[in-house]
N, C-alpha and C. Protein backbone atom coordinates (compact mmCIF):
# COMPACT_ATOMS: atom_id res chain seq x y z
N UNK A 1 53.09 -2.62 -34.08
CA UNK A 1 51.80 -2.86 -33.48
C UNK A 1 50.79 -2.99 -34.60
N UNK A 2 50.32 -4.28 -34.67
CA UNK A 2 49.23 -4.55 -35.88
C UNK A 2 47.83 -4.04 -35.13
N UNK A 3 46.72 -3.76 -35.99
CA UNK A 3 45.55 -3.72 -36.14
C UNK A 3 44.73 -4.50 -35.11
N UNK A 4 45.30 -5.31 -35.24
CA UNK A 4 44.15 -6.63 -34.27
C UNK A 4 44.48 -6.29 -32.55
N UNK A 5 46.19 -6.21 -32.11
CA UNK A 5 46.68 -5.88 -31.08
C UNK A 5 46.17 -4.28 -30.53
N UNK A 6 45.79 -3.14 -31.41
CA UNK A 6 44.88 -1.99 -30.53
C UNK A 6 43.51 -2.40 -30.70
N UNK A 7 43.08 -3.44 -31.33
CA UNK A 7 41.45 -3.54 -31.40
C UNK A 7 41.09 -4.45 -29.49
N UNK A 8 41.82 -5.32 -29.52
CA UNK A 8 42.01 -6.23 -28.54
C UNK A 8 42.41 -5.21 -27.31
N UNK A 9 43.54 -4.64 -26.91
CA UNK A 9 43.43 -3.30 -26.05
C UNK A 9 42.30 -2.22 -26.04
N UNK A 10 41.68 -1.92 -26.42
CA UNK A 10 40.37 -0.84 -26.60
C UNK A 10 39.55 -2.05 -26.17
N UNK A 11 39.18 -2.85 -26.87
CA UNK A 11 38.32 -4.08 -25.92
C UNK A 11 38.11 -4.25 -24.57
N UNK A 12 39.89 -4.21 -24.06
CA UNK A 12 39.98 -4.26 -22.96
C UNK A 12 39.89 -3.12 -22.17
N UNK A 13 40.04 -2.29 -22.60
CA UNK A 13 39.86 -0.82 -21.71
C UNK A 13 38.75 -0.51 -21.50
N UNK A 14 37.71 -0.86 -22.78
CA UNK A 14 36.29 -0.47 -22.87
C UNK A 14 35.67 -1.18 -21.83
N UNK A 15 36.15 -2.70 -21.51
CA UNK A 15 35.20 -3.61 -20.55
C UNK A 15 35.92 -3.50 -18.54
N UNK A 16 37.01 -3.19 -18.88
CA UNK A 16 37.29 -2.15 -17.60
C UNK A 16 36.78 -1.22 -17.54
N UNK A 17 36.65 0.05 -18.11
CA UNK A 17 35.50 1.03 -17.46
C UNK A 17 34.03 0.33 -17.40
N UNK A 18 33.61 -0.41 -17.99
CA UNK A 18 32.41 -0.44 -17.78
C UNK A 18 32.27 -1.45 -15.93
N UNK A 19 33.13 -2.65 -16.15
CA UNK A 19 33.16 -2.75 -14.65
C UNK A 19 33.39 -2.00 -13.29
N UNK A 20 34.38 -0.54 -13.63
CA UNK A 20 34.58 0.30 -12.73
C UNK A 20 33.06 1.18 -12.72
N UNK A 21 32.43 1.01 -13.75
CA UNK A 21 31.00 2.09 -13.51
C UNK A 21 30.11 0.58 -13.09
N UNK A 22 30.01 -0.08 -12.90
CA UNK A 22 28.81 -0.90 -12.28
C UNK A 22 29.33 -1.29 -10.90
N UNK A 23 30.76 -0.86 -10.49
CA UNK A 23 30.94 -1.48 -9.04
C UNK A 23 30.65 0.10 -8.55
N UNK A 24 30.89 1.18 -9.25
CA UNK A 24 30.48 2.22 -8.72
C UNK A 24 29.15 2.89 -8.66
N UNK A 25 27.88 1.98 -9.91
CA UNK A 25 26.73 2.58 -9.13
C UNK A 25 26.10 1.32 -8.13
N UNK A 26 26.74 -0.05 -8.05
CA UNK A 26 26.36 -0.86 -7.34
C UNK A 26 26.33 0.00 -5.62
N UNK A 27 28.07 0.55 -5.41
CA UNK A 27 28.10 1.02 -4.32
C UNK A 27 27.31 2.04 -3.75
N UNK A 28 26.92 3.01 -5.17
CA UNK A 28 25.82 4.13 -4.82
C UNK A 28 24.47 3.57 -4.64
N UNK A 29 24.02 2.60 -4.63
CA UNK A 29 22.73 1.98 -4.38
C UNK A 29 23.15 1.00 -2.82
N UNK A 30 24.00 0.92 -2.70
CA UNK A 30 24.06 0.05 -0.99
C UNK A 30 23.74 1.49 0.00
N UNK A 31 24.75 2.75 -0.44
CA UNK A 31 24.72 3.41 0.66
C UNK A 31 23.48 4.26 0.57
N UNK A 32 22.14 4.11 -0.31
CA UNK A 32 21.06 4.77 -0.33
C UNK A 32 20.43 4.17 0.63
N UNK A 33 20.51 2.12 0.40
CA UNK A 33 19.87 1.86 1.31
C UNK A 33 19.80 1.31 2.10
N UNK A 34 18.50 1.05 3.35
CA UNK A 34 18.96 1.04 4.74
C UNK A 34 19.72 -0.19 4.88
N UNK A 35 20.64 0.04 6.44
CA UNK A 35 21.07 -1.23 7.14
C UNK A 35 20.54 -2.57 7.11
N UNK A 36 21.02 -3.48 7.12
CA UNK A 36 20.12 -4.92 7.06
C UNK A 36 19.46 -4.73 8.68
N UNK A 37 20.17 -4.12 9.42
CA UNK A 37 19.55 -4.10 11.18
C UNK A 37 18.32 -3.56 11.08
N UNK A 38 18.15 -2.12 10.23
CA UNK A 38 17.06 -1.30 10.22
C UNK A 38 15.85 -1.96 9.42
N UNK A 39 16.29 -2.91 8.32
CA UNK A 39 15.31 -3.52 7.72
C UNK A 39 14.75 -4.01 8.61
N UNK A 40 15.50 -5.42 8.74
CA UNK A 40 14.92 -6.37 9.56
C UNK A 40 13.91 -5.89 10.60
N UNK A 41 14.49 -4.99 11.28
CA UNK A 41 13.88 -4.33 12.50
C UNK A 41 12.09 -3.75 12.10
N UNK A 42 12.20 -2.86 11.12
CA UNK A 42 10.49 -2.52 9.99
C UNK A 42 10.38 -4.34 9.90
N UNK A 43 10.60 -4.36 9.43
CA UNK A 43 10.08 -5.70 8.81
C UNK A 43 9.43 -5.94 10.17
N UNK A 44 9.74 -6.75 11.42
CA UNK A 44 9.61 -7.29 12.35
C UNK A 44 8.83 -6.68 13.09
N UNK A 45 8.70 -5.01 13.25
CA UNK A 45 7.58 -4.56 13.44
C UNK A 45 6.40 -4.62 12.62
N UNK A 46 6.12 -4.19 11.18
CA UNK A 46 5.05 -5.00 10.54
C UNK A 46 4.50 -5.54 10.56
N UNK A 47 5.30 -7.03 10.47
CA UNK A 47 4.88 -7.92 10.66
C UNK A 47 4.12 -8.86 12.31
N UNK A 48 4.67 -8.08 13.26
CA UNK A 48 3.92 -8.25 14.25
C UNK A 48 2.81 -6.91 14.65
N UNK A 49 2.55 -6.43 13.47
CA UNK A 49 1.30 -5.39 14.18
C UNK A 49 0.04 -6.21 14.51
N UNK A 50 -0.44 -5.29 14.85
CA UNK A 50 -2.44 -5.91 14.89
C UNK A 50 -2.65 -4.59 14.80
N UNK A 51 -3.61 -4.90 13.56
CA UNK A 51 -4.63 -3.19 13.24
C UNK A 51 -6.39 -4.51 13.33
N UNK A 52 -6.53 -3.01 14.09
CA UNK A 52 -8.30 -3.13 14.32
C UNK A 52 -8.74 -2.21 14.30
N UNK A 53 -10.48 -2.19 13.60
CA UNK A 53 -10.67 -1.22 13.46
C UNK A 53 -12.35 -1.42 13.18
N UNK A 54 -12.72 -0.30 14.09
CA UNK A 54 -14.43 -0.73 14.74
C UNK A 54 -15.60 0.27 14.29
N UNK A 55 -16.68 -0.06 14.06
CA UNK A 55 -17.65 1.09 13.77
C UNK A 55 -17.19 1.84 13.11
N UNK A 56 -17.10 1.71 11.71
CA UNK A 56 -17.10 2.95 10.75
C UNK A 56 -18.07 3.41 9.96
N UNK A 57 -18.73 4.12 9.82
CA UNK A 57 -19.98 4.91 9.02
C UNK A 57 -19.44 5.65 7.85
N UNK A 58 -19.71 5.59 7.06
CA UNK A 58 -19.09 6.73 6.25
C UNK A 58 -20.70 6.57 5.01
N UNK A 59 -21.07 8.31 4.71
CA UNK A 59 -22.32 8.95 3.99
C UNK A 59 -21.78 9.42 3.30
N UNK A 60 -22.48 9.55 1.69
CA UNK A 60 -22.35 10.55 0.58
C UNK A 60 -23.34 10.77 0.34
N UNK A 61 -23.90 12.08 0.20
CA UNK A 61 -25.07 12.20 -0.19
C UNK A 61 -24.50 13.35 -1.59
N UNK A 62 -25.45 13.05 -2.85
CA UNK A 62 -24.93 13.70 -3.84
C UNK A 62 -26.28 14.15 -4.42
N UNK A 63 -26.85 15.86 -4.94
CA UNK A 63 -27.63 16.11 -5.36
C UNK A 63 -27.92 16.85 -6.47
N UNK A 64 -26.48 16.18 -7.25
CA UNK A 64 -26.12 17.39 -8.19
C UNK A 64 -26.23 16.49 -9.53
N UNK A 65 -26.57 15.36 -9.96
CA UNK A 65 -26.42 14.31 -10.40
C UNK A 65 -28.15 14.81 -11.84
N UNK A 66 -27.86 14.61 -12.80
CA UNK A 66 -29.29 13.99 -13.79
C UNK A 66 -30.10 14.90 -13.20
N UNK A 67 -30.59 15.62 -11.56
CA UNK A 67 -31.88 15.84 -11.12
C UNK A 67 -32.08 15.07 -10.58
N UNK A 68 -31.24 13.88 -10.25
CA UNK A 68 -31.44 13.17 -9.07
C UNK A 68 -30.67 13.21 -7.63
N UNK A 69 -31.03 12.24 -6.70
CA UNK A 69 -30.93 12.51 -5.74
C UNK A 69 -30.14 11.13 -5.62
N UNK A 70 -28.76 10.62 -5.18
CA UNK A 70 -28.17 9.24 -4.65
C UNK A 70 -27.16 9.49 -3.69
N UNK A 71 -27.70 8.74 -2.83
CA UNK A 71 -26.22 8.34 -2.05
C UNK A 71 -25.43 7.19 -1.45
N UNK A 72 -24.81 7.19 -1.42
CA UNK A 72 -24.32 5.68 -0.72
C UNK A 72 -23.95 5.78 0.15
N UNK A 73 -23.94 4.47 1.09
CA UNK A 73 -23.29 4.43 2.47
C UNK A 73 -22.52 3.11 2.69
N UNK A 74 -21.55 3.28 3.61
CA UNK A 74 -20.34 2.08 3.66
C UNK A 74 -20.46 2.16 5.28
N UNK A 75 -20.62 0.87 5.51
CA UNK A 75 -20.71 0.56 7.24
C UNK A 75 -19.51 -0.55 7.64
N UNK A 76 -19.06 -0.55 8.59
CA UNK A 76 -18.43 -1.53 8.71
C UNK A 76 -17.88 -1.81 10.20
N UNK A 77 -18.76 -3.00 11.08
CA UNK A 77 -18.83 -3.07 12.68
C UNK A 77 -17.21 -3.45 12.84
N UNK A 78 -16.59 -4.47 12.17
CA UNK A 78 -15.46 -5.17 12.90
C UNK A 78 -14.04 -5.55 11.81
N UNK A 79 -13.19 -5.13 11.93
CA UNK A 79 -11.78 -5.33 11.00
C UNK A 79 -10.69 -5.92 11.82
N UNK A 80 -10.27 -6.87 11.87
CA UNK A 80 -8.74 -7.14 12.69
C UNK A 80 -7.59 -8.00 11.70
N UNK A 81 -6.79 -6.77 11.93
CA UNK A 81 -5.36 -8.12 11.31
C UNK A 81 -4.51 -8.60 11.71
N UNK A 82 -4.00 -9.58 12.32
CA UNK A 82 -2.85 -9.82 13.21
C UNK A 82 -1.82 -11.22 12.55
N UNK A 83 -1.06 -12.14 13.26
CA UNK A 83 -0.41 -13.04 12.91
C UNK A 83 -0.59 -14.00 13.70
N UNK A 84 -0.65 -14.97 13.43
CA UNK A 84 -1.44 -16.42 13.76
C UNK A 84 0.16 -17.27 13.28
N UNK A 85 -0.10 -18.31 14.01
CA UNK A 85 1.21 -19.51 13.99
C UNK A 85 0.16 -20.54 13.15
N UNK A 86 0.97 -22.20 13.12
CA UNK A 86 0.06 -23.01 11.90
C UNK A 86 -1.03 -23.39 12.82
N UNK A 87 -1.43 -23.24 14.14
CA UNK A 87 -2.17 -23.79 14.56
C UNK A 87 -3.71 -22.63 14.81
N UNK A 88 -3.31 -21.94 14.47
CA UNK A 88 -4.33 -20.71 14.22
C UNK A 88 -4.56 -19.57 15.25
N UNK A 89 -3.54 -20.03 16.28
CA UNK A 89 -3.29 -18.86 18.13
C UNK A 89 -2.47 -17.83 17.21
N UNK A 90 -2.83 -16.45 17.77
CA UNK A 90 -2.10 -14.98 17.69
C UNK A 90 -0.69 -15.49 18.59
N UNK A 91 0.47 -15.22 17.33
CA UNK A 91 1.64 -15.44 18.07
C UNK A 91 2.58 -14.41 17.51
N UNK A 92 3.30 -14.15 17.97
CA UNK A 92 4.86 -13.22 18.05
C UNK A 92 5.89 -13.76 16.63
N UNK A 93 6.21 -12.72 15.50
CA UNK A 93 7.04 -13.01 15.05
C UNK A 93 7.97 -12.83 15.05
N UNK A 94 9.25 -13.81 15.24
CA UNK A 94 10.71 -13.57 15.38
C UNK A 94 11.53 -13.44 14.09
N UNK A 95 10.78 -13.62 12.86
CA UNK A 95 11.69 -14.21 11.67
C UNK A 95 12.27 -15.59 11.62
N UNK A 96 12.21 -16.68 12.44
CA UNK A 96 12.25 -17.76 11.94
C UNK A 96 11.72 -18.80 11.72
N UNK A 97 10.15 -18.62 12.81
CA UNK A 97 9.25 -19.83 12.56
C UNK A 97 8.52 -19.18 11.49
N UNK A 98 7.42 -19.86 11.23
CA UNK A 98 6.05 -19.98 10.36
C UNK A 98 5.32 -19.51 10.74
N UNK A 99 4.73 -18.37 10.49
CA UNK A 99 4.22 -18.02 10.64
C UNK A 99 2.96 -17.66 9.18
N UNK A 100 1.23 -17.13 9.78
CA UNK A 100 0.29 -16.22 8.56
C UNK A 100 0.12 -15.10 9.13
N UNK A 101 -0.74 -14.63 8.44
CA UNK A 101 -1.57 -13.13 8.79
C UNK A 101 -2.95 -13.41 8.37
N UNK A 102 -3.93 -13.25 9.06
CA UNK A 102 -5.13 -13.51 9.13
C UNK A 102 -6.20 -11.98 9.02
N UNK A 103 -7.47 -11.72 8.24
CA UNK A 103 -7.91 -10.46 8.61
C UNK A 103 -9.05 -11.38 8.53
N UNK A 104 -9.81 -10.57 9.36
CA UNK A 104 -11.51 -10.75 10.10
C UNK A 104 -12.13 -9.75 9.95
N UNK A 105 -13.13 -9.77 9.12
CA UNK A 105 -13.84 -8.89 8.32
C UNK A 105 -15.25 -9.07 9.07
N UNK A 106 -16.33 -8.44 9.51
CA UNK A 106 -17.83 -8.42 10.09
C UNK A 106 -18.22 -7.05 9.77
N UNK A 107 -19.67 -7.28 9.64
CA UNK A 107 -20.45 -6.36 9.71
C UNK A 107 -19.90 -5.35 8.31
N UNK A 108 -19.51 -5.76 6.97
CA UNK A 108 -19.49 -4.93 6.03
C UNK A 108 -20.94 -4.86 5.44
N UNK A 109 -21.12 -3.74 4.65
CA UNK A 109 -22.38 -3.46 3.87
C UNK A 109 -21.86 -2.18 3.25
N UNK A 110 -22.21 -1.74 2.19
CA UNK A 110 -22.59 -0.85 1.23
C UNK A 110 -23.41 -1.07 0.67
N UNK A 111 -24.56 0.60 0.66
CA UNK A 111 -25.56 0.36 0.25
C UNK A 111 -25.89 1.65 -0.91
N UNK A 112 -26.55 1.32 -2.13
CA UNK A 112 -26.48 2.50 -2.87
C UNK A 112 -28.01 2.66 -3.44
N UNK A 113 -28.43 4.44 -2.83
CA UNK A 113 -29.67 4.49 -3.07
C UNK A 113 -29.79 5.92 -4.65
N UNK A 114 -30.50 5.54 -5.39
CA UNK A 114 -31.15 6.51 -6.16
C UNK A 114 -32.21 6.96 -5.98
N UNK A 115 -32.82 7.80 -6.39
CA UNK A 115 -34.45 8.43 -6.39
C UNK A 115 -34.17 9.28 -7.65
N UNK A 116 -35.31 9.01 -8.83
CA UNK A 116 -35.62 9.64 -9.58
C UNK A 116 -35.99 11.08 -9.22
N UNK A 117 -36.95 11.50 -8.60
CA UNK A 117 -36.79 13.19 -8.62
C UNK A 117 -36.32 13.80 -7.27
N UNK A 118 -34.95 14.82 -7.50
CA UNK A 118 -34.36 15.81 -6.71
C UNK A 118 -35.28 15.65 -5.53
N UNK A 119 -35.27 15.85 -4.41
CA UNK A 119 -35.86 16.37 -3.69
C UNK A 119 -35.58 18.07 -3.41
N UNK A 120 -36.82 18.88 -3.26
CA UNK A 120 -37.04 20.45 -3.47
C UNK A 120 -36.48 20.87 -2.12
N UNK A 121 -35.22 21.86 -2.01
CA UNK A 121 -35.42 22.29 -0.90
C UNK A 121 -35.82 23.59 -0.58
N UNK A 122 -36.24 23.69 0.82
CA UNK A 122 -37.54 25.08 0.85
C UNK A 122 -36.66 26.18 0.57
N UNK A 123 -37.12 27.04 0.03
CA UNK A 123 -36.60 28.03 -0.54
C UNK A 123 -37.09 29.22 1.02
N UNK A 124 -36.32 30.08 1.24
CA UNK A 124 -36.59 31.17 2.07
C UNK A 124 -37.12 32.37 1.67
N UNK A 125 -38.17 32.88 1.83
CA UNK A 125 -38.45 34.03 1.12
C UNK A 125 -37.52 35.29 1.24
N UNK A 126 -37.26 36.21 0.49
CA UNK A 126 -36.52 37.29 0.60
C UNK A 126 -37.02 38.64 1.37
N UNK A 127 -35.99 38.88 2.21
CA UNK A 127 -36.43 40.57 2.39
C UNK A 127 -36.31 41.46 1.83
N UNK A 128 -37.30 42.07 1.41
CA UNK A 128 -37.72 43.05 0.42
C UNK A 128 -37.53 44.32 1.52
């Protein structure tokens, strides 16, 4: 047995284990994840949601700032997202036509106020 004939065997042994470890973490990554049924199925719900979402207010008022006084506010009357076909009607997705997803945005605003001096608040006198 020459030199070249165990270099050529170790070659080959070396590139067999390495195929027995990639069909074996290939297999440990199928059974982590889900069914193609269960995908599909998320998917298909997703994709046919509609989120809406109406009148939101949201206040910060912050008075801890420089000695000043800011706050901001985020309003927002109207949000909808749903799925639209090419002709622009809310339609049902099955996974095989064409379908978009459309969002409708109204009534956003944020507004951000400063005032140079704190405003004082009344202090209560103490009982003595």
């Amino acid at each position: 047995m020459d030199s070249r004939t165990r270099v050529t065997g170790t070659e080959n042994y070396k590139a067999r284990k390495l195929r027995d470890w990639e069909d074996k973490i290939r297999k440990y990554f199928l059974e982590l994840s889900p069914p193609s049924w269960a995908r599909k199925t998320i998917n298909n719900i997703l994709k046919n949601m509609i989120i809406s979402i109406k009148n939101v207010n949201i206040n910060y008022d912050n008075n801890s700032i420089l000695n000043t006084q800011s706050s901001i506010k985020i309003s927002l009357r109207d949000f909808n997202l749903s799925t639209i076909d090419e002709q622009g009607q809310p339609t049902f997705y099955s996974g095989s036509d064409k379908h978009h997803r459309i969002m409708m945005l109204s009534g956003f605003a944020i507004t951000l106020n400063v005032s140079k001096e704190k405003k004082d608040t009344p202090q209560t006198p103490s009982a003595d």
